[in-house]
N, C-alpha and C. Protein backbone atom coordinates (compact mmCIF):
# COMPACT_ATOMS: atom_id res chain seq x y z
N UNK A 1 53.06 -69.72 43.40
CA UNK A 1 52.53 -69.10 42.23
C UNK A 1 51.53 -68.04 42.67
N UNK A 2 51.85 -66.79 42.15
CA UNK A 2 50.54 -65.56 42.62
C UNK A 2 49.93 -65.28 41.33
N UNK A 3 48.65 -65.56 41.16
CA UNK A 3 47.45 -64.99 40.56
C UNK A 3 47.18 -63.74 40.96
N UNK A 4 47.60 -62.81 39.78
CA UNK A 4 46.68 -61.51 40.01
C UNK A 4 45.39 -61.10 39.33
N UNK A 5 44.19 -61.08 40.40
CA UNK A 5 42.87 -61.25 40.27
C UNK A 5 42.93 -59.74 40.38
N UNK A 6 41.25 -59.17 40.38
CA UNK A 6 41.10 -57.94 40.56
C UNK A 6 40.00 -58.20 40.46
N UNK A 7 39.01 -57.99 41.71
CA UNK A 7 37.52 -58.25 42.08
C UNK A 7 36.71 -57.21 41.73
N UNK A 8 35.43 -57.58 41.56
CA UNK A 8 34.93 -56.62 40.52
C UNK A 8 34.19 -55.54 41.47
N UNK A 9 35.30 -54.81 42.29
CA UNK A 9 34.37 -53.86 43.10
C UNK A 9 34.32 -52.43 42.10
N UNK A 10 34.71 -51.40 43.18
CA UNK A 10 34.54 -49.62 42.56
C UNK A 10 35.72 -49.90 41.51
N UNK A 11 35.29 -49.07 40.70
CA UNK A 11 36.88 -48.69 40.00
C UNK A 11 37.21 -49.98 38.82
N UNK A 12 36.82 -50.78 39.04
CA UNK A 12 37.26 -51.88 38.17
C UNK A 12 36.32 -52.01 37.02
N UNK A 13 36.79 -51.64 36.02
CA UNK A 13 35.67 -51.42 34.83
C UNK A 13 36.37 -51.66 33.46
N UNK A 14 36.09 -52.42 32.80
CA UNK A 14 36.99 -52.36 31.60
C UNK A 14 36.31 -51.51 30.75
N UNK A 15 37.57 -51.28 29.72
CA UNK A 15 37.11 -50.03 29.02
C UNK A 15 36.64 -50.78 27.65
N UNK A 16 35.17 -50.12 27.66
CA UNK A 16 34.16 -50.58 26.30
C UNK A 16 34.40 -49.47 25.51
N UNK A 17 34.71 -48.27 25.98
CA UNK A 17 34.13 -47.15 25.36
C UNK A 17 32.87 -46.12 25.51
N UNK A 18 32.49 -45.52 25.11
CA UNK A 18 31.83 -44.82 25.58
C UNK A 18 30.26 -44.99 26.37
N UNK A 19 30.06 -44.93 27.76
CA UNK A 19 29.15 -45.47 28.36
C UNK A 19 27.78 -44.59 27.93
N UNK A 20 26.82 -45.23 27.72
CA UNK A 20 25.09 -44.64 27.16
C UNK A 20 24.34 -44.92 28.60
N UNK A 21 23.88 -43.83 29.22
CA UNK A 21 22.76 -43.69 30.05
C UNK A 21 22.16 -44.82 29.93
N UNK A 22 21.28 -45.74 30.86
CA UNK A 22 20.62 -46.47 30.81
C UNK A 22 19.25 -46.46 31.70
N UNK A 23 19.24 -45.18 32.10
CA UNK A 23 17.90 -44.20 33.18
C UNK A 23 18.19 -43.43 32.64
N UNK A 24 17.28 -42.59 32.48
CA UNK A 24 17.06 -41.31 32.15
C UNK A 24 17.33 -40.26 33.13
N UNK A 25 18.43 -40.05 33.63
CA UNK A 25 18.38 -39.17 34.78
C UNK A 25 20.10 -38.66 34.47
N UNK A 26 20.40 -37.67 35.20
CA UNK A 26 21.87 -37.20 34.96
C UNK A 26 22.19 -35.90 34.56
N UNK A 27 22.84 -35.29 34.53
CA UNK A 27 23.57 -34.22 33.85
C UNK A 27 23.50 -34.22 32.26
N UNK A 28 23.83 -35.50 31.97
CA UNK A 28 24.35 -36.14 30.62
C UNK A 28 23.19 -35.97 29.85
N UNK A 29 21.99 -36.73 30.43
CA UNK A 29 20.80 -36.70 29.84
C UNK A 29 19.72 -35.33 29.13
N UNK A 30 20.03 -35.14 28.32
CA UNK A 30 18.85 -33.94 27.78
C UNK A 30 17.43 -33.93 28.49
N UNK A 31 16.79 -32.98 28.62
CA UNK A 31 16.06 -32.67 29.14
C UNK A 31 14.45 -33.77 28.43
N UNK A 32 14.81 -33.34 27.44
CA UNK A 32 13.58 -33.96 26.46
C UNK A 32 13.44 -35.42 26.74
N UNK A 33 14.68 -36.04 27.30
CA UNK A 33 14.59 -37.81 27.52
C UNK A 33 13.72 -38.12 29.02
N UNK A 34 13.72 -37.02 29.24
CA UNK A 34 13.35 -37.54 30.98
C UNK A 34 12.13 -37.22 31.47
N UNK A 35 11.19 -37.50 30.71
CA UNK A 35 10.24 -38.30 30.74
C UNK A 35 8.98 -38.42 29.49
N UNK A 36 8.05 -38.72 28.99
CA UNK A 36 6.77 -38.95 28.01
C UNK A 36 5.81 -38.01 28.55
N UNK A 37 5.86 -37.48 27.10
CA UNK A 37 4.57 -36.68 26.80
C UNK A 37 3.24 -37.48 25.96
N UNK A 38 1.99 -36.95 26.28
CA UNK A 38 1.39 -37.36 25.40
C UNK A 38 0.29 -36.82 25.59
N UNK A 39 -0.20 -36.42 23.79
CA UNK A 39 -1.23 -35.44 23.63
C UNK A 39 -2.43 -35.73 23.33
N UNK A 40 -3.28 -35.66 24.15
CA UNK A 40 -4.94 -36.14 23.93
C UNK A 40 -5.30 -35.65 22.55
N UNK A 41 -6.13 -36.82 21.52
CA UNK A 41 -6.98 -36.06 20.02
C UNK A 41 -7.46 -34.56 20.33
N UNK A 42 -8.23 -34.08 21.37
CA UNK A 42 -9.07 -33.47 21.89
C UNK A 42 -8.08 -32.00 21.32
N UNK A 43 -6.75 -31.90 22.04
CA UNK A 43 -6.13 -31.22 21.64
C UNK A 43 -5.56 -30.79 20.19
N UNK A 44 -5.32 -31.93 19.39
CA UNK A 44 -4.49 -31.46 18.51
C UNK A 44 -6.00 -31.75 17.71
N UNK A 45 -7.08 -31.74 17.69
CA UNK A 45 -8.37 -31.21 17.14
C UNK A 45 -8.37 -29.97 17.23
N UNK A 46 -8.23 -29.30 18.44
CA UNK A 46 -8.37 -27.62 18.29
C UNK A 46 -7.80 -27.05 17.49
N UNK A 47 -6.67 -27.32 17.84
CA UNK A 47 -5.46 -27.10 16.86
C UNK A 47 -5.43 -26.99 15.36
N UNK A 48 -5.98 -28.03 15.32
CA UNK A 48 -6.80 -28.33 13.14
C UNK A 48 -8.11 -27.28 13.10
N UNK A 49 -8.76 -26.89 14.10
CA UNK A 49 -10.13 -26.54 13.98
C UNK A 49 -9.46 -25.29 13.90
N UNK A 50 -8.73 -24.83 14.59
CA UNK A 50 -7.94 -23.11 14.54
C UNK A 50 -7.94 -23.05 13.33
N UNK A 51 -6.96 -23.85 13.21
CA UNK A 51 -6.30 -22.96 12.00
C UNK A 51 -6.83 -23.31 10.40
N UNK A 52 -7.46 -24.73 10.24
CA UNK A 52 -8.24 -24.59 9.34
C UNK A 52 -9.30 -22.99 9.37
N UNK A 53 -10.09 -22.69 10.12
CA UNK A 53 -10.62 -21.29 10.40
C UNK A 53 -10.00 -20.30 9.56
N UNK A 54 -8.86 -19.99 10.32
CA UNK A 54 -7.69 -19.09 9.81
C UNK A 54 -7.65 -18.49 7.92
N UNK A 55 -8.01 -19.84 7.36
CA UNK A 55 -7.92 -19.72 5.88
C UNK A 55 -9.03 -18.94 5.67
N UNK A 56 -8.54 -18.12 4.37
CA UNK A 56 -9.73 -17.30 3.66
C UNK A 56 -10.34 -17.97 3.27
N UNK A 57 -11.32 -17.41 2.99
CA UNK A 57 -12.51 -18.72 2.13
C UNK A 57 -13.43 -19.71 2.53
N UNK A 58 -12.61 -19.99 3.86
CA UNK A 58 -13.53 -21.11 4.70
C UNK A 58 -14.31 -20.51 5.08
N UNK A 59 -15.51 -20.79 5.60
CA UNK A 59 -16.75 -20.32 5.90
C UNK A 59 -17.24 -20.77 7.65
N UNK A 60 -17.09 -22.30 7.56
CA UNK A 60 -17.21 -22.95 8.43
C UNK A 60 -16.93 -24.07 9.05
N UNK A 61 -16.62 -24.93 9.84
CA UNK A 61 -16.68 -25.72 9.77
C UNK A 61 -18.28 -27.18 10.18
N UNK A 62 -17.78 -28.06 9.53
CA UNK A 62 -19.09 -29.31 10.11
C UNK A 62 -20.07 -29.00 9.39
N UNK A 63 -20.28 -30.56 9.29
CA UNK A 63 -21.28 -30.72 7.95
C UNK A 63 -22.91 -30.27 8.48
N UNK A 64 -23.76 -30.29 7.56
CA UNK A 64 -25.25 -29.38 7.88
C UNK A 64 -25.62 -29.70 9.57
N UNK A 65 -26.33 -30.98 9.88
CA UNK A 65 -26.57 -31.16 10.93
C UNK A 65 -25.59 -30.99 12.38
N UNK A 66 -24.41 -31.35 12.13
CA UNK A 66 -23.42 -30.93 13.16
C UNK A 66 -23.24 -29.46 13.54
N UNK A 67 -23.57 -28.31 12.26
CA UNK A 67 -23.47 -26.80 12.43
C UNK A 67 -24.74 -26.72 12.92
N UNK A 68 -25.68 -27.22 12.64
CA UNK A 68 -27.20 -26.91 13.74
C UNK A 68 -27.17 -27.35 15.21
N UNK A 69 -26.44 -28.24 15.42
CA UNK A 69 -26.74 -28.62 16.30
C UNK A 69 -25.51 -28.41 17.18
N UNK A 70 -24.43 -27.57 16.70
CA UNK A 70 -23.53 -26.85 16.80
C UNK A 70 -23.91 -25.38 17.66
N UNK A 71 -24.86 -25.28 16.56
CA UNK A 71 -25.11 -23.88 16.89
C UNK A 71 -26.46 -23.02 17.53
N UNK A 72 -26.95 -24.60 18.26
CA UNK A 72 -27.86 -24.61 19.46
C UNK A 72 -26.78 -24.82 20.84
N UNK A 73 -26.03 -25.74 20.77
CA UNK A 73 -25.29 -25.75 21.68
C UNK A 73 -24.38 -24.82 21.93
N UNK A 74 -23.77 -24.02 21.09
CA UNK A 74 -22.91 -22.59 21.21
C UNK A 74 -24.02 -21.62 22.21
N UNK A 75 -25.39 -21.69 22.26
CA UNK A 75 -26.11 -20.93 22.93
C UNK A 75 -26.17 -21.12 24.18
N UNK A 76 -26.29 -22.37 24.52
CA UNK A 76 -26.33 -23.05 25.86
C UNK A 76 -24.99 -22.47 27.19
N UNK A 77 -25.00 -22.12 27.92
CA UNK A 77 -24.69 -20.97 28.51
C UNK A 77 -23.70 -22.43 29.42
N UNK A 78 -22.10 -22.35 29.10
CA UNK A 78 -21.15 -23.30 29.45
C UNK A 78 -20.70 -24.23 28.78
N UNK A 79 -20.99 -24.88 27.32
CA UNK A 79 -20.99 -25.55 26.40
C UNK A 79 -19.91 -25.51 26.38
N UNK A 80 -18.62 -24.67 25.97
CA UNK A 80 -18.05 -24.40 24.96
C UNK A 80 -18.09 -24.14 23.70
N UNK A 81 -17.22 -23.75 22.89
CA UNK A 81 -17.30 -23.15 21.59
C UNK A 81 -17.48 -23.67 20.42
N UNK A 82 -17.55 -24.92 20.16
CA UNK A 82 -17.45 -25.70 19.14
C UNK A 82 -16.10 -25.80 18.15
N UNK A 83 -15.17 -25.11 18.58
CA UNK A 83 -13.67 -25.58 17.78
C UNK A 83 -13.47 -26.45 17.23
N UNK A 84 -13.83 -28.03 17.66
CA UNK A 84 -13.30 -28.82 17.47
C UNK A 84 -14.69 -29.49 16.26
N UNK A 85 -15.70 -28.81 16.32
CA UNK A 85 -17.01 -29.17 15.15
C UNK A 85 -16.49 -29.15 14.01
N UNK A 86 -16.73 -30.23 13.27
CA UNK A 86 -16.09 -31.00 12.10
C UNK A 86 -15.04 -31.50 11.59
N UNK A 87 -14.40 -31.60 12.81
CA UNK A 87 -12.82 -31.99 12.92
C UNK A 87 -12.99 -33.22 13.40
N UNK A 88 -12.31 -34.15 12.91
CA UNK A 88 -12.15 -35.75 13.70
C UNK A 88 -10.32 -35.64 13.12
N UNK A 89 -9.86 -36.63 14.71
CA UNK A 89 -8.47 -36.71 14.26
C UNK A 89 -7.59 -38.25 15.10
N UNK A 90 -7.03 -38.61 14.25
CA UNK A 90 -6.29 -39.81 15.17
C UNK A 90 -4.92 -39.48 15.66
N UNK A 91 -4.41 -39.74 16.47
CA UNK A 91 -3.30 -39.28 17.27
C UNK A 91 -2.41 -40.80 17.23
N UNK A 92 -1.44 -41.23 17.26
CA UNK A 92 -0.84 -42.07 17.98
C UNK A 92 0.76 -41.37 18.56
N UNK A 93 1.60 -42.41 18.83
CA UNK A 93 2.57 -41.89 19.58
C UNK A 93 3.45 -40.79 18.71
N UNK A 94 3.43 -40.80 17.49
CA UNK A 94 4.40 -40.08 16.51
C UNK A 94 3.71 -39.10 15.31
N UNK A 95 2.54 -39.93 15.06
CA UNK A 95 1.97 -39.31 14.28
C UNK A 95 0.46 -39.05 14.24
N UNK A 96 -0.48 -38.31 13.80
CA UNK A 96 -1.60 -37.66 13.78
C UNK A 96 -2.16 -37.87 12.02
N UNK A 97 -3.70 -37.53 11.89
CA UNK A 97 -4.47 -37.99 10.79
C UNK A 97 -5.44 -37.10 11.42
N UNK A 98 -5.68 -36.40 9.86
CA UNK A 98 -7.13 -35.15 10.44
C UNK A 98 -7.55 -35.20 9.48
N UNK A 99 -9.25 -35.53 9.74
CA UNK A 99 -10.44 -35.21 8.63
C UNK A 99 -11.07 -34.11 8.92
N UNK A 100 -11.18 -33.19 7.94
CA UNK A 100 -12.06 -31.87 8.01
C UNK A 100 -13.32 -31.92 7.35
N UNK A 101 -14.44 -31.53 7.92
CA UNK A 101 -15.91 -30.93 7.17
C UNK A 101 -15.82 -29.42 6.91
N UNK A 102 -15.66 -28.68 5.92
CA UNK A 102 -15.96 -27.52 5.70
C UNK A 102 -16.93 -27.23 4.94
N UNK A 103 -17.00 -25.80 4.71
CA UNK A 103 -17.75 -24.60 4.48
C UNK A 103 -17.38 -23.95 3.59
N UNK A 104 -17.35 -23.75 2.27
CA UNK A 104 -16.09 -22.91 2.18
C UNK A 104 -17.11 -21.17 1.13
N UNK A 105 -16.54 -20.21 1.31
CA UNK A 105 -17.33 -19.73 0.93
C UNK A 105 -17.59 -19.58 -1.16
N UNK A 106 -18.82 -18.78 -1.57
CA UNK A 106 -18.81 -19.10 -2.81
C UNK A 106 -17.68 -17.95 -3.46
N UNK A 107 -17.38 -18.61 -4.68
CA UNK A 107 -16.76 -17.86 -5.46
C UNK A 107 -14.50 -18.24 -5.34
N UNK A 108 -14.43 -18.57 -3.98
CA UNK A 108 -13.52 -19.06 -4.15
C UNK A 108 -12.84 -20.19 -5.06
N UNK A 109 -11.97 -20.52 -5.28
CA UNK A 109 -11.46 -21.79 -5.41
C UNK A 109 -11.44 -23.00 -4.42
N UNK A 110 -11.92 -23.99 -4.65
CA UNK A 110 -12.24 -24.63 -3.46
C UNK A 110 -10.76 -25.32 -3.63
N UNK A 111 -10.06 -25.61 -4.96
CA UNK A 111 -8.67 -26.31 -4.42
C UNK A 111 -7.55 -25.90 -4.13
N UNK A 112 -7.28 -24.85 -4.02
CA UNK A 112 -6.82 -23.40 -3.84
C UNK A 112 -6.80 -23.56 -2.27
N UNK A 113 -8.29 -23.09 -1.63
CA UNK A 113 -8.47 -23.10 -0.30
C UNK A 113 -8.33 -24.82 0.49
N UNK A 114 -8.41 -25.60 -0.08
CA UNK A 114 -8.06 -26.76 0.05
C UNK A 114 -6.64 -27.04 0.53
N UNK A 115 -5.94 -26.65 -0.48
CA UNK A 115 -4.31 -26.93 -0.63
C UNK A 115 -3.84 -25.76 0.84
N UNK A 116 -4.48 -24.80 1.18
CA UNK A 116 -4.03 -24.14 1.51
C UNK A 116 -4.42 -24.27 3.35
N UNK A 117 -5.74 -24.93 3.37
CA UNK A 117 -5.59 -25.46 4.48
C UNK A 117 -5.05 -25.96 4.94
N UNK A 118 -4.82 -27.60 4.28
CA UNK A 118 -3.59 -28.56 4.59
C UNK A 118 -2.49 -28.08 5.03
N UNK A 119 -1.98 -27.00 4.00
CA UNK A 119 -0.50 -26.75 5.15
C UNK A 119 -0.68 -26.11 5.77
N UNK A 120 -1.99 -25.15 6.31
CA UNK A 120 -2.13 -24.17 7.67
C UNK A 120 -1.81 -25.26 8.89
N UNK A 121 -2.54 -26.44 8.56
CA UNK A 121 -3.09 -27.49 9.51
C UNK A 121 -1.61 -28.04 9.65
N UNK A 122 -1.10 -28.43 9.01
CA UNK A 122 0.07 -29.61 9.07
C UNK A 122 1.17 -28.72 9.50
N UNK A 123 1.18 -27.56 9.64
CA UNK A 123 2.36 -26.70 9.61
C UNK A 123 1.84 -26.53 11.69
N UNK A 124 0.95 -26.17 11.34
CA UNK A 124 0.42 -25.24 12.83
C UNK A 124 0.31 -27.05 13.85
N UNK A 125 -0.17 -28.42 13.34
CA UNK A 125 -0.30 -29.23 14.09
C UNK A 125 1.50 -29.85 14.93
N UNK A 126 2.05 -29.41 13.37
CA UNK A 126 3.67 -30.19 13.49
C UNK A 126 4.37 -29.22 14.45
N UNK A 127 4.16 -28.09 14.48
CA UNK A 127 4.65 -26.95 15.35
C UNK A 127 4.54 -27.19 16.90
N UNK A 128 3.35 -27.32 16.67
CA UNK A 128 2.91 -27.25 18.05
C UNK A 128 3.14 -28.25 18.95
N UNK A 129 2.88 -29.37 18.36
CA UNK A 129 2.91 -31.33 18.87
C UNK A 129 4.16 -31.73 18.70
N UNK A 130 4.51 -31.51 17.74
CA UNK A 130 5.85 -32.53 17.10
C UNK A 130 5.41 -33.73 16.60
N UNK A 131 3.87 -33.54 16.73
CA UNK A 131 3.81 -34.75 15.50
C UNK A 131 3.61 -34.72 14.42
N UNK A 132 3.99 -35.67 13.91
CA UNK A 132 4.18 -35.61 12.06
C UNK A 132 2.46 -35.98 11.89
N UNK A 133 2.18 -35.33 10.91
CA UNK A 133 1.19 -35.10 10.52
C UNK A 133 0.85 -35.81 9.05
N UNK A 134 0.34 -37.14 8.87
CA UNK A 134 0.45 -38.48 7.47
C UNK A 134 -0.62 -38.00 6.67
N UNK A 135 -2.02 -36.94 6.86
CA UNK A 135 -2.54 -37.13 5.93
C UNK A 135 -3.91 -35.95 6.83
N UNK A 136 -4.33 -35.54 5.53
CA UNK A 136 -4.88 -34.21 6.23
C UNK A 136 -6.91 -34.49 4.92
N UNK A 137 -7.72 -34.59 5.69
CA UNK A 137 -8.54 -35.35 4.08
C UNK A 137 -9.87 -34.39 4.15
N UNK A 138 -9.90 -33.39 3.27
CA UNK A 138 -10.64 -32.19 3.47
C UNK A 138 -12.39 -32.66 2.88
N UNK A 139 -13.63 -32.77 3.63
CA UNK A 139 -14.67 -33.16 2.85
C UNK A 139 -15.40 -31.57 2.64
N UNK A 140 -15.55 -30.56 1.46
CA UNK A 140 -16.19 -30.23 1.36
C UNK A 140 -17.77 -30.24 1.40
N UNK A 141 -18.26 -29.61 2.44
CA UNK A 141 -20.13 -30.26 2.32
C UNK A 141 -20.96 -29.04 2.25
N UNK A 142 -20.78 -27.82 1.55
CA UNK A 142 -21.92 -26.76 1.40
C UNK A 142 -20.84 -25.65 0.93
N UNK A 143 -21.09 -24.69 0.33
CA UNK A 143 -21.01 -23.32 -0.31
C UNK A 143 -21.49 -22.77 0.27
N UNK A 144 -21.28 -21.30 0.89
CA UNK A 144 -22.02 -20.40 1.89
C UNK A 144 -22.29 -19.02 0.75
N UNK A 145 -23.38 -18.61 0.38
CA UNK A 145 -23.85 -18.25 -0.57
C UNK A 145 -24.07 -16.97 0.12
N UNK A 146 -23.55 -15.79 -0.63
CA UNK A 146 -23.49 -14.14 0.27
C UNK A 146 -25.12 -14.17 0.64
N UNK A 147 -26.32 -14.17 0.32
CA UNK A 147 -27.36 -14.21 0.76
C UNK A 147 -27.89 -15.29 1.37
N UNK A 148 -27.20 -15.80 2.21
CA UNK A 148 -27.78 -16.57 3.00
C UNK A 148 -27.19 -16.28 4.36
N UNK A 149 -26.86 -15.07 4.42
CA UNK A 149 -26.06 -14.21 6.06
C UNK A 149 -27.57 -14.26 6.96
N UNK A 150 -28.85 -13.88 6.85
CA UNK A 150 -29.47 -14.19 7.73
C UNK A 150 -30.16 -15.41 8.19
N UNK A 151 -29.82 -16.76 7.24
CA UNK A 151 -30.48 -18.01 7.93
C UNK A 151 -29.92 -18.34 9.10
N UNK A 152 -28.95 -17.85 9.75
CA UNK A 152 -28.45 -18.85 11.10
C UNK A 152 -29.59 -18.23 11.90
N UNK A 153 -30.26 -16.73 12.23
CA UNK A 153 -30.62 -16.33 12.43
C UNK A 153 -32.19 -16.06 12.63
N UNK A 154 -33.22 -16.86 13.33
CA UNK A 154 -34.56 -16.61 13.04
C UNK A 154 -35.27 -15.10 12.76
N UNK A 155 -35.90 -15.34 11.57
CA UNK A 155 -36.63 -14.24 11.17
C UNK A 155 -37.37 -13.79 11.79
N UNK A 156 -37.46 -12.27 12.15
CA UNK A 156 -38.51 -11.55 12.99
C UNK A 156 -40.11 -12.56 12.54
N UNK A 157 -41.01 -12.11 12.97
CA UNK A 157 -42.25 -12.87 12.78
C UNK A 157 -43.19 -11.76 12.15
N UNK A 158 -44.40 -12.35 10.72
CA UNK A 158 -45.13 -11.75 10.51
C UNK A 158 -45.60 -10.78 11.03
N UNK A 159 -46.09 -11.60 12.36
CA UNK A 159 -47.32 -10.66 13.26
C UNK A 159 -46.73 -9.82 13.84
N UNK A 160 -47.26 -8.70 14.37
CA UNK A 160 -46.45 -8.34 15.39
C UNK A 160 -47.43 -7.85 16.71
C-alpha cells in the first residue's frame, strides 16, 4: 500500500486565498504601514495657535495674566514666541481636543469669529496631522478696545 504524503517543505501551501502581509515590509506593503508616527501636543498646539491667529477679529491669544507674562517672556532674548500661549490641547493616537483663550477684537461678532475659528483650526489641524479633530472649545476672556493700542507698552514718564 503507498501513501501519498507531501511534507510540508517549499512549495507546499494550500490554497486559502489571498495571503495578507503579516510584517510590514515588502513591495506589497504601502508605504504608510511601515512604520508609527506620532505627534507631540507641543506640535499640533502651534498649529491651533497659527491659525486660530489667522482669523480676523482675533486680537490675541491667552487669558490676562498668561499675555503678561507672555509678553515679558517674548522679551527675554531666546524664549521663543509664545504660539502656543492660550492654547491647551490633548492628542491621542487618532484624535486631538483644543481649548482656546482669546482676544477677540471690539465690534466684531464674537460668534461669527468663533465659528470661524473652529474650522480654521480643525481644517488646518486635520490637514496637517491626520488627526481627527472631536472638539475645538473657544473661552473668550477680554475685548481689545481700539484705545487701548498703547497699554502693552510703558508710558514715557512725567519727568523728564
Amino acid at each position: 500500500m503507498t501513501e501519498n504524503t507531501t511534507s510540508a517543505g517549499l512549495g507546499s501551501r494550500p490554497d486559502t486565498g489571498p495571503v495578507t502581509p503579516k510584517t510590514r515590509t515588502g513591495p506589497t506593503v504601502p508605504a504608510r504601514a511601515r512604520g508609527r508616527t506620532t505627534i507631540a501636543d507641543g506640535v499640533v498646539a502651534k498649529i491651533a495657535g497659527m491659525a486660530a491667529r489667522e482669523v480676523p477679529g482675533i486680537h490675541n491669544l491667552g487669558a490676562g495674566m498668561a499675555r503678561a507674562f507672555g509678553a515679558m517672556r517674548e522679551r527675554v532674548p531666546g524664549t521663543g514666541s509664545g504660539i502656543t500661549r492660550g492654547v491647551k490641547v490633548e492628542v491621542g493616537e487618532r484624535q486631538a481636543a483644543v481649548d482656546l483663550d482669546v482676544v477677540v477684537d471690539y465690534g466684531v461678532s464674537i460668534v461669527d469669529v468663533a465659528g470661524e475659528v473652529r474650522t480654521n483650526v480643525i481644517g488646518a489641524v486635520e490637514r496637517m496631522t491626520g488627526l481627527e479633530v472631536v472638539e475645538v472649545n473657544i473661552a473668550v476672556d477680554d475685548v481689545h478696545l481700539p484705545d487701548e493700542e498703547g497699554e502693552s507698552e510703558p508710558d514715557e514718564g512725567r519727568v523728564r
